[in-house]
C-alpha atoms as a PDB file:
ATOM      1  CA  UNK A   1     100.942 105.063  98.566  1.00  0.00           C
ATOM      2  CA  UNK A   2     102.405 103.651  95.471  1.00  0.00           C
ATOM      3  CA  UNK A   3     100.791 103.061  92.223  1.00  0.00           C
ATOM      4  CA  UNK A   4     100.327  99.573  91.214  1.00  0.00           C
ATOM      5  CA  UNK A   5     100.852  97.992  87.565  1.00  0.00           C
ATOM      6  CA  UNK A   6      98.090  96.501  85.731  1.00  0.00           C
ATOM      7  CA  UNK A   7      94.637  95.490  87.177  1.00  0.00           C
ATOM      8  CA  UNK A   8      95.291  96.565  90.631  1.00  0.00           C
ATOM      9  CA  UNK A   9      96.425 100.644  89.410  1.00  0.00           C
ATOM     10  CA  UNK A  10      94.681 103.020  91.859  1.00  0.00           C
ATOM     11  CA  UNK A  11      93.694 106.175  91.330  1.00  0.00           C
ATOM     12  CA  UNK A  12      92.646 108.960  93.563  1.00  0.00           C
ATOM     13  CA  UNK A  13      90.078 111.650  93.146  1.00  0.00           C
ATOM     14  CA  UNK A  14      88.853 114.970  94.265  1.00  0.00           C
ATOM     15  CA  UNK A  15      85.838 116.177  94.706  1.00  0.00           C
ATOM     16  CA  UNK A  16      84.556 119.128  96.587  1.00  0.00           C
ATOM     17  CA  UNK A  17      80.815 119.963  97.536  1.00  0.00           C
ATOM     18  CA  UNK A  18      80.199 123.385  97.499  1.00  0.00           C
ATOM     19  CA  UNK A  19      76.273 125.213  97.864  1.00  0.00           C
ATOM     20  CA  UNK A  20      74.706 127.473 100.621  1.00  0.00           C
ATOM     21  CA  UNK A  21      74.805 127.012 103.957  1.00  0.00           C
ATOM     22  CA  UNK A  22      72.155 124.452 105.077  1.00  0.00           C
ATOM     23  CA  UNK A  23      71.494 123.300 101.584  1.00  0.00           C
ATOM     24  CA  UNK A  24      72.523 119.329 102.905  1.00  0.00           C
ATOM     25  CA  UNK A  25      75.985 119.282 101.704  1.00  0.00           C
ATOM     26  CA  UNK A  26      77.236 117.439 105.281  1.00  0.00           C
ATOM     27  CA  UNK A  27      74.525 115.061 105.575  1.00  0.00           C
ATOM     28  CA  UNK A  28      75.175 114.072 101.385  1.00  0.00           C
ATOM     29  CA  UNK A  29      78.839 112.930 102.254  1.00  0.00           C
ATOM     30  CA  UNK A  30      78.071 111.223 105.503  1.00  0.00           C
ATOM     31  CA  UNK A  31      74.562 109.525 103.852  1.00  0.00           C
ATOM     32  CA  UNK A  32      76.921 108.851 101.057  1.00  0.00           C
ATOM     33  CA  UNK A  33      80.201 107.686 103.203  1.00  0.00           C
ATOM     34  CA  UNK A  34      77.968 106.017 106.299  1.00  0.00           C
ATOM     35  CA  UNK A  35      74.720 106.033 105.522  1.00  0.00           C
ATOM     36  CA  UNK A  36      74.197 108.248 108.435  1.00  0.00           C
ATOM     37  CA  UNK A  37      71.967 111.434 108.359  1.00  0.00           C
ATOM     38  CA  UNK A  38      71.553 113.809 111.587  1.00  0.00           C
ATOM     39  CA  UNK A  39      68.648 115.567 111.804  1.00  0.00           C
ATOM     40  CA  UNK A  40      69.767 117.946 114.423  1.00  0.00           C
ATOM     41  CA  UNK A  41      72.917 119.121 112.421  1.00  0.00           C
ATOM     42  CA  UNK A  42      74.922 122.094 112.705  1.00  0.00           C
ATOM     43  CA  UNK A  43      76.856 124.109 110.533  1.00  0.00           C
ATOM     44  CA  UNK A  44      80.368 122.768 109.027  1.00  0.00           C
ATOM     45  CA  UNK A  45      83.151 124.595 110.315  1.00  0.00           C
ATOM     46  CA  UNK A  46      85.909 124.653 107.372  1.00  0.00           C
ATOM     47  CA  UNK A  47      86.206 121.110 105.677  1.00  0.00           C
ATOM     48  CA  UNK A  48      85.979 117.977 106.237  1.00  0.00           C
ATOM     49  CA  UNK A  49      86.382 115.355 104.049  1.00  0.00           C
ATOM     50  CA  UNK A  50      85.656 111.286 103.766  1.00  0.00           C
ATOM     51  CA  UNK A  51      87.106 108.846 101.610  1.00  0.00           C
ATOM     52  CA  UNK A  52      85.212 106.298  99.496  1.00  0.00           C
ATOM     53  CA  UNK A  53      85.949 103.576  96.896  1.00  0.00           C
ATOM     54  CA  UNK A  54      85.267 102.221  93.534  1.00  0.00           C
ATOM     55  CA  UNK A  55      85.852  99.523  91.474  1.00  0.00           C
ATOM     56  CA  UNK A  56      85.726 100.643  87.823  1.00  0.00           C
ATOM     57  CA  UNK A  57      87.253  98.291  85.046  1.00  0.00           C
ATOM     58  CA  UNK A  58      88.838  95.956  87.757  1.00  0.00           C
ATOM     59  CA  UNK A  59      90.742  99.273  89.187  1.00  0.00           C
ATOM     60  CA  UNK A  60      90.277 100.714  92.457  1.00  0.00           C
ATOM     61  CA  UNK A  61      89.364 104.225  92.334  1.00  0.00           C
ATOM     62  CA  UNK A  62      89.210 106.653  95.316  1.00  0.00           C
ATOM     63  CA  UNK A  63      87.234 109.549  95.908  1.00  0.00           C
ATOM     64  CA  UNK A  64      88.429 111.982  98.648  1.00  0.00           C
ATOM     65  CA  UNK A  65      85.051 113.995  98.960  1.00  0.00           C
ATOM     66  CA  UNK A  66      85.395 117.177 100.798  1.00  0.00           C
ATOM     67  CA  UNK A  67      82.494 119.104 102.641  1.00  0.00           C
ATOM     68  CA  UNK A  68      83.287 122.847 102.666  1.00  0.00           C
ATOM     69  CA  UNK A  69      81.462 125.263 105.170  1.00  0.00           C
ATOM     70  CA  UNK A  70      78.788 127.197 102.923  1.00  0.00           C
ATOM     71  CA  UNK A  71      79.184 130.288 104.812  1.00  0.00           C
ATOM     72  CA  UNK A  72      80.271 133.758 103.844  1.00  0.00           C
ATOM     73  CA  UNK A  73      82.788 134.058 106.172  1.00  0.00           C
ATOM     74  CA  UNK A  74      84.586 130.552 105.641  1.00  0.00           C
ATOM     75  CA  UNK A  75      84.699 131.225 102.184  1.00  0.00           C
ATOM     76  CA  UNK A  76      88.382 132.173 101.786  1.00  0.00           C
ATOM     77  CA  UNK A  77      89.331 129.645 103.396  1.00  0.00           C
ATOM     78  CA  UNK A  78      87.227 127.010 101.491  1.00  0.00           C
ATOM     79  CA  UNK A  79      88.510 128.650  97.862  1.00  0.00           C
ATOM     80  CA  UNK A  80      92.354 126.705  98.204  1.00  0.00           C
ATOM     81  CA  UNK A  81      90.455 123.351  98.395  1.00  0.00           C
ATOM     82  CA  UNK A  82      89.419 123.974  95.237  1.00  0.00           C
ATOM     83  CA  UNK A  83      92.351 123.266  93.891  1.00  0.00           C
ATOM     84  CA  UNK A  84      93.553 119.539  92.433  1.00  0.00           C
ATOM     85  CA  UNK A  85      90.063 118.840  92.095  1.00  0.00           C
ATOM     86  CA  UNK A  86      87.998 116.453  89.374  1.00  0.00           C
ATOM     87  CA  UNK A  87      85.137 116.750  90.110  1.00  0.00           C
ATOM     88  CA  UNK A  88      82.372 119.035  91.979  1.00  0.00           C
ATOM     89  CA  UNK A  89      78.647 118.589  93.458  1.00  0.00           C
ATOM     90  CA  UNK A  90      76.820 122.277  93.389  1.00  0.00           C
ATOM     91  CA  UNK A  91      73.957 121.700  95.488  1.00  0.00           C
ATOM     92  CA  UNK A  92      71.034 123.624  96.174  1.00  0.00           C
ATOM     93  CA  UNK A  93      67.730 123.013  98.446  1.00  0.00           C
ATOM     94  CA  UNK A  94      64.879 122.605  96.281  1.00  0.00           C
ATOM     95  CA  UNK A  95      62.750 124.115  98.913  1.00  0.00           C
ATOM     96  CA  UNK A  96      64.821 126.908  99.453  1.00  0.00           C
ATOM     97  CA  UNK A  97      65.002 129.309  96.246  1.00  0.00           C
ATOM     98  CA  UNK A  98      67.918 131.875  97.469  1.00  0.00           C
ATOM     99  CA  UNK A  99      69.848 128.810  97.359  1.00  0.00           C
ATOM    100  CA  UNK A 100      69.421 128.080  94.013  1.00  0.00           C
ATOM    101  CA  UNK A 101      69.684 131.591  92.961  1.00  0.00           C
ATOM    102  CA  UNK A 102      73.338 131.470  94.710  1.00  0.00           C
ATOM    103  CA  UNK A 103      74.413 129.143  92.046  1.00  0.00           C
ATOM    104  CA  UNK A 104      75.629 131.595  89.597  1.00  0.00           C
ATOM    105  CA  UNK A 105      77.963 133.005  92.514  1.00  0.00           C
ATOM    106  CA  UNK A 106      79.469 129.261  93.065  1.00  0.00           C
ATOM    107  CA  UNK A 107      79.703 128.271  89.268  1.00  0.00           C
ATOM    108  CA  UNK A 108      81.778 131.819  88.890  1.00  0.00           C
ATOM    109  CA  UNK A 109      83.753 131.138  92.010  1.00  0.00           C
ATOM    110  CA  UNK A 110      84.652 127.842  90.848  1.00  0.00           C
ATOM    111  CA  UNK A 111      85.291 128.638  87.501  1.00  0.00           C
ATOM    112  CA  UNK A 112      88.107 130.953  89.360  1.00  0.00           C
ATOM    113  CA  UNK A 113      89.176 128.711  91.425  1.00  0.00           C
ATOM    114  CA  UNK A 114      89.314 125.160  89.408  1.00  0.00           C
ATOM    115  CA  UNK A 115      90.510 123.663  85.718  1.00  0.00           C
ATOM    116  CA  UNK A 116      87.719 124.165  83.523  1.00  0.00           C
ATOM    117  CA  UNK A 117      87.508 120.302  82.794  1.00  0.00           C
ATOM    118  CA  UNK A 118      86.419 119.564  86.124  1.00  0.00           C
ATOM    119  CA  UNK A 119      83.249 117.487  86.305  1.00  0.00           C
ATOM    120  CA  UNK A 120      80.413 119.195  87.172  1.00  0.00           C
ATOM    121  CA  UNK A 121      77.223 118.279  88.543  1.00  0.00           C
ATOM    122  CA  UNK A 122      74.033 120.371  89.803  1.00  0.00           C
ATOM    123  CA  UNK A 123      72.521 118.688  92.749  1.00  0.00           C
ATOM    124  CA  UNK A 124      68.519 120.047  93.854  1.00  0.00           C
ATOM    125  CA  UNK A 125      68.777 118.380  97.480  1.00  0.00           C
ATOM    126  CA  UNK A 126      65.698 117.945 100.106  1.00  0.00           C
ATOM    127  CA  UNK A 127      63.788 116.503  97.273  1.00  0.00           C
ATOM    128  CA  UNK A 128      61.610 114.826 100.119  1.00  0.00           C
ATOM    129  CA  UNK A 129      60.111 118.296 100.732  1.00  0.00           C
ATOM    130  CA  UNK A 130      57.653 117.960  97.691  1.00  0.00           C
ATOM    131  CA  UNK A 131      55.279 119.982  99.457  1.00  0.00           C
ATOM    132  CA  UNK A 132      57.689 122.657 100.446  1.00  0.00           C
ATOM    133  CA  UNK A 133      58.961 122.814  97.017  1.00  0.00           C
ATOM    134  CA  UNK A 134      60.144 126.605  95.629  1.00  0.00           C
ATOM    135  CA  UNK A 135      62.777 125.693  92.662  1.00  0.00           C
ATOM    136  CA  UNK A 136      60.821 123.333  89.902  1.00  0.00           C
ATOM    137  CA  UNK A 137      62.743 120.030  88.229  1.00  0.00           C
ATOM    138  CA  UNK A 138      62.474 122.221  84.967  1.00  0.00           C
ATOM    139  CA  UNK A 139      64.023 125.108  86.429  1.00  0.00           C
ATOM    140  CA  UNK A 140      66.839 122.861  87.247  1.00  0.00           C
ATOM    141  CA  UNK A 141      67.122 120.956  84.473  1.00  0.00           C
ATOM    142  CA  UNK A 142      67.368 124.194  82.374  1.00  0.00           C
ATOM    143  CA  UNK A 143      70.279 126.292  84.423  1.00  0.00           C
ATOM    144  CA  UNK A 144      72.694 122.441  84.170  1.00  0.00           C
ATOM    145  CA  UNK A 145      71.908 122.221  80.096  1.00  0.00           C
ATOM    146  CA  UNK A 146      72.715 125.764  80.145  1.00  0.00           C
ATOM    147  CA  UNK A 147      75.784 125.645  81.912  1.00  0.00           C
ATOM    148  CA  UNK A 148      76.662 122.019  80.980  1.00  0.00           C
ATOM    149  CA  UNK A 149      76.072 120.348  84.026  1.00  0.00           C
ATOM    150  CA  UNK A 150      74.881 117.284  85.350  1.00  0.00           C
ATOM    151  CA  UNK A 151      71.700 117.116  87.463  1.00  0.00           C
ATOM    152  CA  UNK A 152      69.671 115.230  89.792  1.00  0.00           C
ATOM    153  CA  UNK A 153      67.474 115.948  92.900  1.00  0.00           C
ATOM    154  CA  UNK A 154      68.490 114.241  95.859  1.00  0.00           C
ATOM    155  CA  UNK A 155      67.344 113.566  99.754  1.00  0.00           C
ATOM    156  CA  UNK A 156      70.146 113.127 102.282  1.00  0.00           C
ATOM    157  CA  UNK A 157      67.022 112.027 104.334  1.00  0.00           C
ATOM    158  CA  UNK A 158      65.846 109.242 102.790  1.00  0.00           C
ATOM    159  CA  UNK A 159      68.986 108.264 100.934  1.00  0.00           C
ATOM    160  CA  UNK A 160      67.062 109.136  97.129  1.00  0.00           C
ATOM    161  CA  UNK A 161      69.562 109.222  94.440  1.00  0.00           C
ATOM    162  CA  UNK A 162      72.286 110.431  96.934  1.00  0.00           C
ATOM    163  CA  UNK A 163      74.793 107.078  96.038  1.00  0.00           C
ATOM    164  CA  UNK A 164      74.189 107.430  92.252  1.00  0.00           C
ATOM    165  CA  UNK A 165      75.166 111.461  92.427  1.00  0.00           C
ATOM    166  CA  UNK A 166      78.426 110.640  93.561  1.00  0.00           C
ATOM    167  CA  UNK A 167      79.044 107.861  91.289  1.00  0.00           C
ATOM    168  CA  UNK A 168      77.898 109.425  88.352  1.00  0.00           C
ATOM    169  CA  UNK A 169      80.329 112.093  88.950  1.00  0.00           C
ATOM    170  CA  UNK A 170      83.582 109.608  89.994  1.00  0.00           C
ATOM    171  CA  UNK A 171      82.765 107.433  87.156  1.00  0.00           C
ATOM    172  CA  UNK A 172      82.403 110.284  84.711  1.00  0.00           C
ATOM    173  CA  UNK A 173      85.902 111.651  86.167  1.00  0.00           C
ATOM    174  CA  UNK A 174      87.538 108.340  85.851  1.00  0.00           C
ATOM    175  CA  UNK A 175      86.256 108.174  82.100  1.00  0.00           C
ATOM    176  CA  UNK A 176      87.582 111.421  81.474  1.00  0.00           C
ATOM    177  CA  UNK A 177      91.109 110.581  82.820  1.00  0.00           C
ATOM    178  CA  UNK A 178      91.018 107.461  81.003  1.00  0.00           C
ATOM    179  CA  UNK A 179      90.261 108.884  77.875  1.00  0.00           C
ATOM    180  CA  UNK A 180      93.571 111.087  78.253  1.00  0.00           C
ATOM    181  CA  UNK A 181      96.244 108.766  79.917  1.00  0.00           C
ATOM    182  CA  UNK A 182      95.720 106.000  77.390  1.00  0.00           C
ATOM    183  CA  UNK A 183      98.221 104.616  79.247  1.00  0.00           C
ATOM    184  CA  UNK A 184     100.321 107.665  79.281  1.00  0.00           C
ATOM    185  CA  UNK A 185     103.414 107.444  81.813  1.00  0.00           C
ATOM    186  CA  UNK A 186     103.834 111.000  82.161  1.00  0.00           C
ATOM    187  CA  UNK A 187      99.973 111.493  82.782  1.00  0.00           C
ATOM    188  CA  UNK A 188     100.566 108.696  85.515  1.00  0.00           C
ATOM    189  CA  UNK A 189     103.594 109.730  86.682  1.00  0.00           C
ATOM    190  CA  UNK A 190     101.282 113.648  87.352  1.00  0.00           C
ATOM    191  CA  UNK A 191      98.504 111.485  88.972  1.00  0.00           C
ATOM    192  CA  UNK A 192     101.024 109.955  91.448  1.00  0.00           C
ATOM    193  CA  UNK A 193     101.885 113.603  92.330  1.00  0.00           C
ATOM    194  CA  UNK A 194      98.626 114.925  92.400  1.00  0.00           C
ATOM    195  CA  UNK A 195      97.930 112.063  95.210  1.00  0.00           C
ATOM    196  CA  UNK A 196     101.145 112.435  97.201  1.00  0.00           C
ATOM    197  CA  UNK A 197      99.689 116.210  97.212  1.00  0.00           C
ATOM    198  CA  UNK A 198      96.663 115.488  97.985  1.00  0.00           C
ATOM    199  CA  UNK A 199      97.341 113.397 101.148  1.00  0.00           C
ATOM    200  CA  UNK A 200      99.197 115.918 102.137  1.00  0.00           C
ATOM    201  CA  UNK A 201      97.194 118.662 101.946  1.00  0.00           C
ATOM    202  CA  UNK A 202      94.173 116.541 104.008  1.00  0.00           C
ATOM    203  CA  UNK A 203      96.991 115.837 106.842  1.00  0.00           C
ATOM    204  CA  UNK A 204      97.571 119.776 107.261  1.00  0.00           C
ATOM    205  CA  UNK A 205      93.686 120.330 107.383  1.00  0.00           C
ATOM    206  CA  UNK A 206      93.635 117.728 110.226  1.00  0.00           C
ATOM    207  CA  UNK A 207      96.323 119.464 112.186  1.00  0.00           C
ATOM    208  CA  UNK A 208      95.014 122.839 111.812  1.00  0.00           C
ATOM    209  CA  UNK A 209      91.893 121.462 113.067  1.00  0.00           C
ATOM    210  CA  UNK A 210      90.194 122.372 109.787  1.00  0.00           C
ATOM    211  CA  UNK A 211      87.968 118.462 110.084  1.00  0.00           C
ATOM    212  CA  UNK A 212      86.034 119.923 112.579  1.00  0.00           C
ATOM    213  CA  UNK A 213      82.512 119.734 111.576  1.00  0.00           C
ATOM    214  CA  UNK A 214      79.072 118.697 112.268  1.00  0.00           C
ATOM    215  CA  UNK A 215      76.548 117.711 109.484  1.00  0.00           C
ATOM    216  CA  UNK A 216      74.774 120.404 107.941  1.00  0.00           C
END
């Protein structure tokens, strides 16, 4: 797709979501990209990924979300789509405390795998399960200052806070690319790139069958 000059310039974004399996990550993209949410879900089988839009400052600006399998074994797999991205949702279930635990392993793992100005944000999903609750708001709140993350508890199931995670973390991407182009051509010129690359690698997922995936 070619960039356009001036008010209409588009820009396109990565951002992976990466947590446990059955933490929620599937049914935050597709509450986020459809407001859909399947109670009955099953676990994501490699990636899939959905592509939403934003008007910031009068330019349109495109997230390409990706929803990668939480489990062990998919894991390799998962680790190249880490690469090209902006921005990342961590997410945990509040209710579920070995899946908050496991964010230490996914912070390291994407420290490995990602530029270390990627935008970073610690999501405590399932907050509708008050009752069920094993991780505390503090206990979040704590591990994101100390790792300099942002947080907020969500619920895929009744939509809470789910369409402001994701555009806290585009918006905060798009400031951070705007504070570095300035208008740079070369940066611009690397963004066009990035995107060519970035289509690209999303058509070979498709054809090795890596989209399929139910919501987990």
């Amino acid at each position: 797709m070619e960039e356009e000059e001036g008010e209409g310039e588009e820009y396109l974004f990565k951002v992976v979501i990466i947590g446990d399996s059955a933490v929620g990550k599937s049914n935050l993209l597709s509450r986020y990209a459809r407001n859909e949410f399947n109670p009955h879900s099953k676990a994501t089988i490699g990636v899939e990924f959905q592509t939403q839009s934003m008007d910031i400052d009068g330019k349109e600006v495109k997230a390409q979300i990706w929803d990668t399998a939480g489990q062990e074994r998919f894991r390799a797999v998962t680790s190249a789509y880490y690469r090209g991205a902006f921005g990342t949702l961590l997410v945990y279930d509040i209710s579920r405390r070995s899946s908050f635990d496991s964010i230490a392993r996914w912070l390291d793992e994407l420290n490995t795998h990602s530029d270390t100005t990627i935008v970073r944000m610690l999501v405590g999903n399932k907050c509708d399960l008050e009752t069920l609750r094993e991780v505390s708001i503090e206990e979040g709140k704590a591990l994101a200052e100390a790792e300099g993350l942002f947080f907020i508890e969500t619920s895929a199931l009744d939509s809470t806070n789910v369409k402001t995670a994701f555009e806290i973390v585009i918006k905060e991407i798009y400031n951070n690319v705007s504070r570095k182009v300035l208008n740079s051509d070369s940066y611009k010129a690397a963004l066009s790139v990035h995107r060519v690359s970035l289509n690209r690698t999303a058509e070979e997922a498709q054809k090795q069958g890596m989209s399929k995936s139910s919501c987990c």
